[in-house]
N, C-alpha and C. Protein backbone atom coordinates (compact mmCIF):
# COMPACT_ATOMS: atom_id res chain seq x y z
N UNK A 1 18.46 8.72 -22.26
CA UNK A 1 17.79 7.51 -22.65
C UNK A 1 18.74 6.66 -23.47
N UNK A 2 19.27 5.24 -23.20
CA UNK A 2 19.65 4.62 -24.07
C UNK A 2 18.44 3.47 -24.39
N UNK A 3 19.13 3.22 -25.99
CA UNK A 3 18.24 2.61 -26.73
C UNK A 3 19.10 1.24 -26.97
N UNK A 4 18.81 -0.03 -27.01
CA UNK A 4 19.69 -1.19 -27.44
C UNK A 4 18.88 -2.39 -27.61
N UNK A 5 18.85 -3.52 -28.39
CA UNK A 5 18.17 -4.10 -29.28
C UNK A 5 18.88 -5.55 -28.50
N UNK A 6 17.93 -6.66 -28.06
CA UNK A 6 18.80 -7.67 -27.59
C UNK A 6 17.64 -9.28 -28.62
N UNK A 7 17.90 -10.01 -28.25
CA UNK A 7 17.55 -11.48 -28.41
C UNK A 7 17.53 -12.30 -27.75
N UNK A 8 16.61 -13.20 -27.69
CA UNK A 8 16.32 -14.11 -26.56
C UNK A 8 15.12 -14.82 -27.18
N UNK A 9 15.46 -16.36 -26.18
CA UNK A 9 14.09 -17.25 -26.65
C UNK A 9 13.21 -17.29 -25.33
N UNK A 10 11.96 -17.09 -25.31
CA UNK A 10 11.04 -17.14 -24.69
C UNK A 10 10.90 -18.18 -24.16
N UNK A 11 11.10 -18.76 -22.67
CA UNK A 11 10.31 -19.91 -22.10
C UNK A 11 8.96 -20.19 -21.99
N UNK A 12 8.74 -21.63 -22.08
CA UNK A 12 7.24 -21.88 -21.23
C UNK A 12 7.24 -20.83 -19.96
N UNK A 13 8.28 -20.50 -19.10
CA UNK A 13 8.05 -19.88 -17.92
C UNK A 13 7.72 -18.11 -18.30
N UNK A 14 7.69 -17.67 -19.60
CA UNK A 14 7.97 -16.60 -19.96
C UNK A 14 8.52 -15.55 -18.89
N UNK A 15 9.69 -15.91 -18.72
CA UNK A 15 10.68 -15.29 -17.55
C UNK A 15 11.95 -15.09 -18.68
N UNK A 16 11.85 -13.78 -18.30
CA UNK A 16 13.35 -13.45 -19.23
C UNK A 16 14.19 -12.54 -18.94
N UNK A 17 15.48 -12.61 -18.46
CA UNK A 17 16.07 -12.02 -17.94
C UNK A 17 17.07 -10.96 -18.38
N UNK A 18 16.76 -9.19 -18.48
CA UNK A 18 17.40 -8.91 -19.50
C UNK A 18 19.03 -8.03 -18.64
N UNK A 19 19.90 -8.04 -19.48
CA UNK A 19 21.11 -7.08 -18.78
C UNK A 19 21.70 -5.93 -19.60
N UNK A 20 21.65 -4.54 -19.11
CA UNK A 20 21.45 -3.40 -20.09
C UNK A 20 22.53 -3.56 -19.63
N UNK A 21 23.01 -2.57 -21.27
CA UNK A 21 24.43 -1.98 -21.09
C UNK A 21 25.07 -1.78 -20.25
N UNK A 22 26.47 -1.44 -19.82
CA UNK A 22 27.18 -0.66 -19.18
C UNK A 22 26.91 0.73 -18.99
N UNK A 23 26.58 1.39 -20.19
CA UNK A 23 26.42 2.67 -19.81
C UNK A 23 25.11 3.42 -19.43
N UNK A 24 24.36 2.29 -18.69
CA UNK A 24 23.01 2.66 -18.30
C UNK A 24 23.44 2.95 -17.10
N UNK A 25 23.12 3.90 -16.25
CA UNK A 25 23.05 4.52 -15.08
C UNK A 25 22.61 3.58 -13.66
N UNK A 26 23.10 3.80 -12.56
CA UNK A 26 22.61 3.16 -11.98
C UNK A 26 21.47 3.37 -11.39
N UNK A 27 20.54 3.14 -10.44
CA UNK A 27 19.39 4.12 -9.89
C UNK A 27 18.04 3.38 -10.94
N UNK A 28 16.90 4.80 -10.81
CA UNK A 28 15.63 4.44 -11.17
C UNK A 28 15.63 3.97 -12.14
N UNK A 29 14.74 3.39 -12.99
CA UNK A 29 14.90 3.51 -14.37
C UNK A 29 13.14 2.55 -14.96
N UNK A 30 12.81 3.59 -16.16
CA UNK A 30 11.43 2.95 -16.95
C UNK A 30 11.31 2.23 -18.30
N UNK A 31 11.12 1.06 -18.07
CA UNK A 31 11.62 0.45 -19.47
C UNK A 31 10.32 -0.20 -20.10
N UNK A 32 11.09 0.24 -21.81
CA UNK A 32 9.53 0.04 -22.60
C UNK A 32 10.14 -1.24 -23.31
N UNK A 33 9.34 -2.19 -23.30
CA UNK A 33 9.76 -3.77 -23.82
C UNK A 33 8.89 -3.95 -24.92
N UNK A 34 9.43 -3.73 -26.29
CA UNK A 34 8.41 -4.32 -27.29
C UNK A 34 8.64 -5.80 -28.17
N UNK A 35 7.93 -6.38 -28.04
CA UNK A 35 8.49 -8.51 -28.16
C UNK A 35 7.93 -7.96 -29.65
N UNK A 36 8.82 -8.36 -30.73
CA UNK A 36 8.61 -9.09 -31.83
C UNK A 36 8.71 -10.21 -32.48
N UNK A 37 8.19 -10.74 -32.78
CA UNK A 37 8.06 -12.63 -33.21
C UNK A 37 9.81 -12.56 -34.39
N UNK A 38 10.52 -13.78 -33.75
CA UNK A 38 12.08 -13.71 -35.21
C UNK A 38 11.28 -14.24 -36.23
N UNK A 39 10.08 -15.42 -35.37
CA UNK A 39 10.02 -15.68 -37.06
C UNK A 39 8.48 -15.98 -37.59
N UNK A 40 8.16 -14.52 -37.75
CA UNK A 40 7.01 -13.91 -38.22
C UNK A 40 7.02 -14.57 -39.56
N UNK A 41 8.12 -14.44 -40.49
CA UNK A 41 7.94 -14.49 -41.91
C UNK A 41 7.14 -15.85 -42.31
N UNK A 42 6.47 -15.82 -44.07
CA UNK A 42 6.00 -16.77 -44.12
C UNK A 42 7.13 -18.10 -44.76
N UNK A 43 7.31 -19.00 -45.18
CA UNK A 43 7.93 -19.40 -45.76
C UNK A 43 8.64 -19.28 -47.42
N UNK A 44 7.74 -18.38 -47.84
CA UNK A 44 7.82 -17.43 -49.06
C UNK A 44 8.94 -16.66 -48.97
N UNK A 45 8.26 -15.68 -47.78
CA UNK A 45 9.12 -14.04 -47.35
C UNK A 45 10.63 -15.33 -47.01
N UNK A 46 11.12 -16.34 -46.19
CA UNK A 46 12.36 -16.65 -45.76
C UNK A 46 13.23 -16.61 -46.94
N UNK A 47 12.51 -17.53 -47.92
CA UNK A 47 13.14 -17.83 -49.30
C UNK A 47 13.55 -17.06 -49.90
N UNK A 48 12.72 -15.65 -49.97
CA UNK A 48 13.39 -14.56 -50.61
C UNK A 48 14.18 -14.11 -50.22
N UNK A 49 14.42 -13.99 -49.08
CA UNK A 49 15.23 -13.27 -47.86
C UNK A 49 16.40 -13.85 -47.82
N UNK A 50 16.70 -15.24 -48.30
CA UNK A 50 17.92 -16.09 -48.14
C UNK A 50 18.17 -15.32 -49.67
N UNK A 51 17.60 -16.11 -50.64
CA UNK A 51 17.87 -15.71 -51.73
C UNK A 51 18.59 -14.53 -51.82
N UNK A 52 18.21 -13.04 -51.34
CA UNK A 52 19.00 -11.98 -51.57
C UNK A 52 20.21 -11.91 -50.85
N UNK A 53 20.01 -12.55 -49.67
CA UNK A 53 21.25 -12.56 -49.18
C UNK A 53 22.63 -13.57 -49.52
N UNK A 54 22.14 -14.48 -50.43
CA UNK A 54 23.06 -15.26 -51.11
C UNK A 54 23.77 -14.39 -52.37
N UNK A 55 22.62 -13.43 -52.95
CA UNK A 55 23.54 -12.56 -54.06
C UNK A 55 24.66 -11.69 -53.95
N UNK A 56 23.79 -11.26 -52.87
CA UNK A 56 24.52 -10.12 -51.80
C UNK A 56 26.12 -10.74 -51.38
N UNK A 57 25.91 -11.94 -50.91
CA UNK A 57 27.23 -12.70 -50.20
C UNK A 57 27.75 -12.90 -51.69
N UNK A 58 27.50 -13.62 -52.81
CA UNK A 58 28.02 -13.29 -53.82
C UNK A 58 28.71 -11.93 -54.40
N UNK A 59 28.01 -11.02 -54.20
CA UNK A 59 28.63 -10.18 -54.85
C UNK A 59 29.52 -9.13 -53.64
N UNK A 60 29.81 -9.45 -52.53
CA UNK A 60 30.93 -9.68 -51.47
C UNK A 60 32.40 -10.46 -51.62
N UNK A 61 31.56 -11.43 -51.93
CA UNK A 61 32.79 -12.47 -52.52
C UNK A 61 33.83 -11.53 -53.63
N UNK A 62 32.64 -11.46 -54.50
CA UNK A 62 33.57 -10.79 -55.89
C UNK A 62 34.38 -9.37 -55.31
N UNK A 63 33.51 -8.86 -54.64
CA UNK A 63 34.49 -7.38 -54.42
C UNK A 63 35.65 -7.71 -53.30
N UNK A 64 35.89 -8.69 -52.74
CA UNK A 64 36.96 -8.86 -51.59
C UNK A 64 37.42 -9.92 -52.61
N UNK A 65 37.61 -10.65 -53.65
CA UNK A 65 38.04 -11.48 -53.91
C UNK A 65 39.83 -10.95 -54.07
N UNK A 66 39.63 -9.90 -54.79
CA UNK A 66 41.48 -9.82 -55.10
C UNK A 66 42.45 -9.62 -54.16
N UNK A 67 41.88 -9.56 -52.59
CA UNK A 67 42.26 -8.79 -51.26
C UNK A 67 43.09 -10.55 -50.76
N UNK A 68 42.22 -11.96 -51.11
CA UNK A 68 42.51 -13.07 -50.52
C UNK A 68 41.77 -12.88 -49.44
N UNK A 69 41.40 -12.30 -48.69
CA UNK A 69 40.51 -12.52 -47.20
C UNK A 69 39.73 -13.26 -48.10
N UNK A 70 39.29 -13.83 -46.52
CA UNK A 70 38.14 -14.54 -46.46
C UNK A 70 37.06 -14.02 -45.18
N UNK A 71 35.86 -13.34 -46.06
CA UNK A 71 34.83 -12.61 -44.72
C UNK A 71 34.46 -13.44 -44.06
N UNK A 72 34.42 -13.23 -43.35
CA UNK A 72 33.28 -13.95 -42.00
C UNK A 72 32.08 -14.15 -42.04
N UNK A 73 30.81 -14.88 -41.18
CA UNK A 73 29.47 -14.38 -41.68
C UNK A 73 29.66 -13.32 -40.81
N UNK A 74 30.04 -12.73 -40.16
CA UNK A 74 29.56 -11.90 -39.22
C UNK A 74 29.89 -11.05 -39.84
N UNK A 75 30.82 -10.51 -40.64
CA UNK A 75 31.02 -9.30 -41.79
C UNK A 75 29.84 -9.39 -42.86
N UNK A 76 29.48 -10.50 -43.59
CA UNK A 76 28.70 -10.09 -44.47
C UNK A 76 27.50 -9.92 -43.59
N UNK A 77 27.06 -10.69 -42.49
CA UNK A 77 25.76 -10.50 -42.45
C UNK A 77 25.71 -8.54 -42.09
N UNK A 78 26.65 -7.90 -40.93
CA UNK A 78 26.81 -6.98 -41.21
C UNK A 78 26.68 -6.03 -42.26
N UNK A 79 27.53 -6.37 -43.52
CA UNK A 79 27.42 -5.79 -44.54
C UNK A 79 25.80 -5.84 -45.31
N UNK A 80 25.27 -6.80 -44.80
CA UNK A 80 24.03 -7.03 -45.07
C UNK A 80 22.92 -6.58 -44.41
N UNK A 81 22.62 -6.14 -43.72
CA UNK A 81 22.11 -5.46 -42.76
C UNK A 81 22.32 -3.51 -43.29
N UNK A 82 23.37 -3.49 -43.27
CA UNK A 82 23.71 -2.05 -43.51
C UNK A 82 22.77 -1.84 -45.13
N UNK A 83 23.00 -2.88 -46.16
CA UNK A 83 22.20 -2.42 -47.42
C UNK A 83 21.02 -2.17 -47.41
């Protein structure tokens, strides 16, 4: 069984076309599709949610600061995700 997590916006046509991994097999296969809303939250829950992740990117900043890089979002949001 592989497991993998994708994104996509829903049409009026609600037609959505998905493409599994590479290392999915070729042949039969039973797939369980569970749709969660991205943006369930209320406008409260976003605010907070930015909010921590601005400290977070702050206190990223400070620990890579003496290195000179400069992260990416795709590193912090990473790094953000993992906390």
């Amino acid at each position: 069984m592989v497991t993998f997590t994708c994104r996509t916006r829903i049409p009026k046509s609600h037609r959505v076309l998905v493409t599994v991994p590479p290392e999915v097999p070729e042949g039969p296969a039973e797939l369980t599709v569970t749709v969660s809303p991205v943006n369930h939250l209320t406008k409260a829950e976003r605010r907070t949610r930015v909010r921590k992740m601005l400290v977070r990117l702050a206190a990223l900043r400070r620990e890579f600061a003496h290195t000179g890089l400069n992260l990416s979002e795709e590193v912090i949001r990473q790094r953000h995700e993992e906390d």
